[in-house]
Protein backbone atom coordinates (compact mmCIF):
# COMPACT_ATOMS: atom_id res chain seq x y z
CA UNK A 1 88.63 183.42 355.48
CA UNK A 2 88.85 182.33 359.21
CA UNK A 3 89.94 178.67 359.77
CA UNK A 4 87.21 175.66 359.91
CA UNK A 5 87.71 173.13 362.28
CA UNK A 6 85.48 170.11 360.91
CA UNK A 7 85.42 168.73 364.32
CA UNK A 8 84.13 171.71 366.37
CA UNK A 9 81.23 173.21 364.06
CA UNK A 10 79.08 175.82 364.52
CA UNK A 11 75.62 175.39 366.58
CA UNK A 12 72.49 175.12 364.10
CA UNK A 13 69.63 174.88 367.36
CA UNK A 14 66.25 175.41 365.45
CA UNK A 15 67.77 174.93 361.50
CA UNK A 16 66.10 172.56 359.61
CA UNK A 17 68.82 170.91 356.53
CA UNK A 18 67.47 168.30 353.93
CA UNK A 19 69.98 165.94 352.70
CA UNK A 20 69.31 163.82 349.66
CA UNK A 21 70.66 159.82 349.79
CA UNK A 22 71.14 161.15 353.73
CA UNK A 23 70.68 157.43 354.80
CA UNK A 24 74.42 156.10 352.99
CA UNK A 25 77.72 157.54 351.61
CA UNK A 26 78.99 160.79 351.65
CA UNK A 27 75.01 161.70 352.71
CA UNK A 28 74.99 159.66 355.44
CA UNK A 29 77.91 161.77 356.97
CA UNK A 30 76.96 164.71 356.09
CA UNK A 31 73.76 163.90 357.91
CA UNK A 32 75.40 162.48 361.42
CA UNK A 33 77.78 165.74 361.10
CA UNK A 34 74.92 168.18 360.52
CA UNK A 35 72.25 166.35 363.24
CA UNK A 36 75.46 167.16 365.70
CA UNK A 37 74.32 170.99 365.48
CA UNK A 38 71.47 170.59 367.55
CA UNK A 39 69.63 171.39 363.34
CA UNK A 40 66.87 169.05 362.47
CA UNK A 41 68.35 166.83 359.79
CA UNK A 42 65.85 165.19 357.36
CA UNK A 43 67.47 162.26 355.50
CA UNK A 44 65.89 162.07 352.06
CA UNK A 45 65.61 158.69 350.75
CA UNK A 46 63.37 156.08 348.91
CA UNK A 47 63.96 153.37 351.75
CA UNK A 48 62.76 154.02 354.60
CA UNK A 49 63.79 150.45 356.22
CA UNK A 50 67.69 152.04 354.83
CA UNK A 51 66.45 155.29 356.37
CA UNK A 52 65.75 153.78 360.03
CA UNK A 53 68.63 152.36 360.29
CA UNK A 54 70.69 155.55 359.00
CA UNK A 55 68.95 157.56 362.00
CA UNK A 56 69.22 154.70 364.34
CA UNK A 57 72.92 154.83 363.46
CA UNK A 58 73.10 158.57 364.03
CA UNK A 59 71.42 158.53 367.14
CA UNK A 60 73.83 156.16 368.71
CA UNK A 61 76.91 158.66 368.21
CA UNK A 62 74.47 161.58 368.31
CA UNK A 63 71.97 160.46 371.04
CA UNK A 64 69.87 163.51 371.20
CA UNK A 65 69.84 163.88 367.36
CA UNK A 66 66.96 165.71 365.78
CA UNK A 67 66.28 163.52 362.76
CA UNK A 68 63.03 162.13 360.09
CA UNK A 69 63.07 160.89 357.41
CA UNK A 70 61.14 162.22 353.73
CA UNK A 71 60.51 159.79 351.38
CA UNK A 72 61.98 160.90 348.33
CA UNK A 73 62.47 159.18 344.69
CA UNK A 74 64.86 161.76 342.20
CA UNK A 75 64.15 159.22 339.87
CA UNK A 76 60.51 159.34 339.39
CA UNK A 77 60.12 163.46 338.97
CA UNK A 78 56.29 163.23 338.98
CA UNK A 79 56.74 162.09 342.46
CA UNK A 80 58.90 164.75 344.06
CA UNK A 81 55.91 167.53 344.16
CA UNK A 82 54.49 165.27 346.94
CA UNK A 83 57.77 164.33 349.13
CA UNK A 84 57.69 168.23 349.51
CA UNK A 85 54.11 168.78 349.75
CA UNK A 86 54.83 166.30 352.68
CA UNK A 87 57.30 168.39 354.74
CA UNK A 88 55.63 169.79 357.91
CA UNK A 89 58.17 172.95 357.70
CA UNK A 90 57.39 176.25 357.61
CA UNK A 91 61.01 177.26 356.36
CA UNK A 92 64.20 175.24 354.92
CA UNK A 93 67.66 176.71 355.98
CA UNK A 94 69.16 174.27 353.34
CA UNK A 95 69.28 171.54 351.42
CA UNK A 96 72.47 169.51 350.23
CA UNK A 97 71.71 167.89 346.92
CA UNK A 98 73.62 165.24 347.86
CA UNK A 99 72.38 161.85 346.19
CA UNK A 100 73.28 160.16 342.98
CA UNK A 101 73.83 156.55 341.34
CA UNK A 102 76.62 155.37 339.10
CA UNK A 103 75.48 152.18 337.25
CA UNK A 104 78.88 150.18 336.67
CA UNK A 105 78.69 147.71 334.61
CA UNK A 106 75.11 148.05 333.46
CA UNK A 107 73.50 148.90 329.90
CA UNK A 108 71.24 152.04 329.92
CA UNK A 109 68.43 152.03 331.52
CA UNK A 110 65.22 154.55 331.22
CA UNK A 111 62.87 155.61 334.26
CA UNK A 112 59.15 155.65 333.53
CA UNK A 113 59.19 159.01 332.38
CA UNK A 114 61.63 158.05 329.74
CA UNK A 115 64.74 159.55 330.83
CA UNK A 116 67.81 157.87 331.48
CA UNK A 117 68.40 156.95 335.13
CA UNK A 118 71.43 158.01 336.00
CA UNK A 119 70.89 161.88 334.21
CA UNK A 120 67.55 161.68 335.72
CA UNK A 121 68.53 160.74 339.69
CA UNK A 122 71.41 162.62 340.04
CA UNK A 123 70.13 165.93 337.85
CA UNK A 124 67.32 166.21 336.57
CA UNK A 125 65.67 164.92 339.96
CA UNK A 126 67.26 168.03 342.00
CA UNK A 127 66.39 170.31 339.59
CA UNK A 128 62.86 169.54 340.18
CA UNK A 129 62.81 169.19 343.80
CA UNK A 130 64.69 172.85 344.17
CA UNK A 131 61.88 174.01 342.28
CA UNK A 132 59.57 172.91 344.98
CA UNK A 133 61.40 173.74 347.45
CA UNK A 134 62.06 177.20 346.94
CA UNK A 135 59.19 178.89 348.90
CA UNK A 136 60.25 176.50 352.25
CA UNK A 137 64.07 178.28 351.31
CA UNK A 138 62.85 181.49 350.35
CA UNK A 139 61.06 181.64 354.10
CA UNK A 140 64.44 181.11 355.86
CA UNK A 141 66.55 183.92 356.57
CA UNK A 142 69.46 183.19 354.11
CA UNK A 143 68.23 179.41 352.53
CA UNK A 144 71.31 177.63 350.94
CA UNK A 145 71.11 175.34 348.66
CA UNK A 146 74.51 173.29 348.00
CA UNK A 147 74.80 171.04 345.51
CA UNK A 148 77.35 167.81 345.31
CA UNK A 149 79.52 167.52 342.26
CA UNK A 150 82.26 165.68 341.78
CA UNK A 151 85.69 165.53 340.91
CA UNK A 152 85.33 163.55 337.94
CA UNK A 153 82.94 166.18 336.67
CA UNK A 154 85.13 169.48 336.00
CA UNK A 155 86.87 167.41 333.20
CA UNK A 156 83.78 165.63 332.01
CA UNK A 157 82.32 166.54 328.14
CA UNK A 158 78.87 167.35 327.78
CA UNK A 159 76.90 166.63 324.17
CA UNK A 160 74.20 168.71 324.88
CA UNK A 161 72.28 166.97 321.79
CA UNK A 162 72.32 163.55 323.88
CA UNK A 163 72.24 164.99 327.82
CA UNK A 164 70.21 161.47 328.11
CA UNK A 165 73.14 159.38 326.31
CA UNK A 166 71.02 157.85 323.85
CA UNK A 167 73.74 157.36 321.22
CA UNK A 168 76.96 156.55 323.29
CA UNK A 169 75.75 155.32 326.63
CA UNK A 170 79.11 154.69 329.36
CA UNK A 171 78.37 154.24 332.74
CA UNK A 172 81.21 156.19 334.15
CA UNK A 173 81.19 159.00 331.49
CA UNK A 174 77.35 159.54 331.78
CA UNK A 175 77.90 159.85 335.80
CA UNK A 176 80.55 162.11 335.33
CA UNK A 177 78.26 164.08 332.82
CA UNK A 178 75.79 164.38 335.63
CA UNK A 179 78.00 165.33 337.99
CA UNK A 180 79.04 168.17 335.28
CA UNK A 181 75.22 169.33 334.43
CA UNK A 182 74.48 169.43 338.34
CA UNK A 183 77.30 171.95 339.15
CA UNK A 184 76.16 173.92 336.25
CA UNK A 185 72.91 173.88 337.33
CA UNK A 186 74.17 175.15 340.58
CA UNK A 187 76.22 178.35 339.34
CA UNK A 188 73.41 179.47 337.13
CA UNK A 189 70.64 179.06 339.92
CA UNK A 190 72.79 181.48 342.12
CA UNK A 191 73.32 183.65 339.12
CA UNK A 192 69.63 183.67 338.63
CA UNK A 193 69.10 184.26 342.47
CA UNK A 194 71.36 187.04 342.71
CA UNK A 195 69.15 188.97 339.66
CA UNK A 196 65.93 188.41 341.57
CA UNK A 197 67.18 190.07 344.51
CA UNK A 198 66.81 186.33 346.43
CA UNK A 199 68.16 185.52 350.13
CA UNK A 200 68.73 182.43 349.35
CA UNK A 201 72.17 180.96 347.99
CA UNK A 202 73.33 178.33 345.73
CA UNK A 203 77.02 176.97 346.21
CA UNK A 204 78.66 173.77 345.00
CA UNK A 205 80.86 171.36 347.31
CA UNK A 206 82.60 168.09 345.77
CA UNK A 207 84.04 165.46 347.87
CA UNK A 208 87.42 164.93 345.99
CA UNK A 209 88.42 161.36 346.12
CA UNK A 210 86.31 159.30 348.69
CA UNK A 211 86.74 155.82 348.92
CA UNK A 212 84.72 153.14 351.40
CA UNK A 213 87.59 151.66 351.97
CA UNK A 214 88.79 154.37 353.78
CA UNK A 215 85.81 155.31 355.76
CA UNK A 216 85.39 154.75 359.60
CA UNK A 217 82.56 152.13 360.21
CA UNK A 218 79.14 153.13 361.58
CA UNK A 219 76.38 150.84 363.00
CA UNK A 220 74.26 151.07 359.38
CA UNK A 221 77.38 150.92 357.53
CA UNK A 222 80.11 148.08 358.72
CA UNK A 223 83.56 147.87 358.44
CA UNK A 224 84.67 147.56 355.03
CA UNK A 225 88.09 145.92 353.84
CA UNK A 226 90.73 148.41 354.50
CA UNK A 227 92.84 149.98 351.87
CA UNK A 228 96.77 149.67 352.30
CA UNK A 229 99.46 152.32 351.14
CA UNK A 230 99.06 154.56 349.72
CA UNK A 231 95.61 155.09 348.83
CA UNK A 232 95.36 157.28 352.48
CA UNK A 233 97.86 159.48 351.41
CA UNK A 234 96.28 160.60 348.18
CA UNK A 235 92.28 159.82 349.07
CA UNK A 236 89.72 160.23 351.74
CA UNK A 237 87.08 158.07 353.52
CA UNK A 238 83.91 159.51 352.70
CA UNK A 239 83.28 161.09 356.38
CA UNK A 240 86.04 163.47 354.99
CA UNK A 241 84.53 163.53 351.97
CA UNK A 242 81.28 164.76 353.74
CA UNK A 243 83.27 168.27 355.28
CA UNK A 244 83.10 170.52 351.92
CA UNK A 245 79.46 169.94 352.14
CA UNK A 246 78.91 170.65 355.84
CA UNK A 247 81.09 173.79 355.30
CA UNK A 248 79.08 174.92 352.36
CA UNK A 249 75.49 174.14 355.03
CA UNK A 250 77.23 175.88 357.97
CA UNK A 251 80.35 178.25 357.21
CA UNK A 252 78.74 182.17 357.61
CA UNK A 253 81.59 183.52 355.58
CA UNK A 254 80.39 181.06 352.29
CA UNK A 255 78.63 182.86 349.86
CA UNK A 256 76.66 182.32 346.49
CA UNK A 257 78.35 181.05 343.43
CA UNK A 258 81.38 179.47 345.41
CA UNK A 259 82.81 175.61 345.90
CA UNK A 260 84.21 173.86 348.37
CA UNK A 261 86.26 170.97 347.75
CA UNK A 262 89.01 168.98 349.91
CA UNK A 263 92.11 171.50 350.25
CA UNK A 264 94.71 168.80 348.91
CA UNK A 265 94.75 168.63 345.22
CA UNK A 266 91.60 168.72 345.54
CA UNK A 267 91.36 164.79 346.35
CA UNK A 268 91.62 165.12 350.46
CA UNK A 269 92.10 167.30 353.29
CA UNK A 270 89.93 169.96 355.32
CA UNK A 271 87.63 172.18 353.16
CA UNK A 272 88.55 174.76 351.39
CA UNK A 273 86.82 177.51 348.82
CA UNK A 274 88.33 176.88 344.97
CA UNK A 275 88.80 178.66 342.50
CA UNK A 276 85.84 178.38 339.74
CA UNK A 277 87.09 178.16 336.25
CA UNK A 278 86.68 176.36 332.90
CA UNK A 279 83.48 174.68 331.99
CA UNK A 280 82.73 175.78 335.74
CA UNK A 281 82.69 179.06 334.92
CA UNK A 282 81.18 178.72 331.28
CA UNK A 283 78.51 180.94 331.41
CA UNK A 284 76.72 180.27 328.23
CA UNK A 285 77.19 176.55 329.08
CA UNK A 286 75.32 176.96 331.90
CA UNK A 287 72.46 178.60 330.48
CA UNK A 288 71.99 176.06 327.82
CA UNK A 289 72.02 173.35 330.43
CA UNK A 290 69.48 175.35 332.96
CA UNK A 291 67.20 175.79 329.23
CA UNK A 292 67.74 172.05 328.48
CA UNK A 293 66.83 171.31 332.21
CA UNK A 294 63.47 173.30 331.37
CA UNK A 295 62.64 171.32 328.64
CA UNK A 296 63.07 168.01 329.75
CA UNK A 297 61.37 168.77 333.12
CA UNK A 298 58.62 171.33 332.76
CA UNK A 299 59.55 173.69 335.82
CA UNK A 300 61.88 177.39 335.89
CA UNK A 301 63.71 176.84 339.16
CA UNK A 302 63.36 180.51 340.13
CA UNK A 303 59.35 181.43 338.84
């Protein structure tokens, strides 16, 4: 595979990319990196207030940046039909599932539907909106849509009699969980894409170890307290952490059922394809989360 050069990308004039929690994070770069294309970038978010001041950031390092924002909620799921309904698109080239919560410190906590927030925002909430976005990818000509894992998530444990951690509720081990069901999610969408005969691709990026104290300050997002030696030398600010993503949105040689993560360790470094293996590559896994996914939501991705 040719070499990527994260700081010289590839022109996306007339591409239209959706990024989930687009206005902070690892989203938010993603977002400035994309909108320097010449692609319209649509930052999808529940603030808009947040979401303004995400493109108004953008547009001061981007200044002819094609941006908008949809209001979007992964946490309500009877709300997503309507942020797509919403889109005045004709076609998707991609979307970067991209936004999730980690509640540190806090006891469990349901959404109105009933289903445990953090399972519900970070999973169960893209599963839903791919399903509704599928005809706006399915009109492009070679849709993508790349999900964000994480690190933490290729060693996590899923109970898949308590996928809404009823019985032994963590923070930290139900994010990583999430993390864990979305990247599963992802490999059996492609597999499911590749049987219908689909254009469109699915491929997983993860970030590797992205810290905010390590991230270059923007106008929406200030300076935060550095991090000495020798966090640098081991971890990433979370613009780096943004580049497996971007890759996975832009790279013409990525194709279905791959991930991108950082190229040292995994933890930092330029993007790189990895190997897919373990519960990664767990098949039957996979199809028991996509089925459990089903149930709990009420939509087939791929119909």
């Amino acid at each position: 595979m040719s070499h990527w050069d994260v700081h010289h990308l590839p022109r996306a004039d007339g591409k239209t990319f959706l990024v989930t929690g687009g206005n902070a994070g690892i989203g938010y770069f993603a977002a400035e990196q994309l909108a320097g294309t010449g692609a319209t970038v649509l930052l999808g978010s529940r603030d808009a207030a947040k979401a303004d001041a995400a493109m108004t950031s953008i547009r001061s390092l981007v200044p002819d940046a094609k941006l908008a924002h949809l209001p979007l909620d992964l946490s309500d799921l009877s709300s997503v039909k309507s942020s797509v309904d919403s889109l005045e698109a004709g076609r998707l080239d991609a979307v970067v599932c991209n936004a999730g919560v980690l509640l540190e410190n806090q006891p469990r906590r349901e959404t109105a539907e009933g289903h445990e927030l953090t399972f519900a925002t970070n999973h169960l909430g893209h599963f839903v909106l791919v399903h509704h976005l599928m005809p706006l990818l399915e009109a492009a000509d070679a849709g993508r849509v790349v999900t964000t894992g994480s690190f933490v998530g290729k060693s996590a444990e899923l109970d898949l009699d308590d996928l809404q951690s009823k019985r032994d509720h963590q923070p930290k081990r139900t994010y990583a969980r999430s993390k864990l069901a979305q990247m599963l999610f992802a490999f059996e969408l492609d597999r499911r894409l590749r049987a219908a005969g689909s254009t469109v691709l699915s491929v997983v990026d993860h970030p590797g170890g992205a810290l905010d104290s390590l991230t270059p300050a923007r106008p929406a997002h200030p300076a935060p307290e550095r991090r000495k030696f020798p966090a640098g030398l081991l971890l990433q600010g979370k613009e780096a952490g943004a580049w497996p993503a971007v890759r996975a949105v832009l790279d013409p040689a990525v194709r279905g059922g791959e991930m991108y993560g950082p190229r040292v360790f995994g933890l930092r470094g330029e993007p790189r394809r990895e190997p897919v293996r373990g519960k990664l590559a767990d098949t039957e896994l996979a199809a028991r989360v996509w089925a459990a996914s089903v149930g709990l939501t009420g939509v087939e991705v791929t119909q």
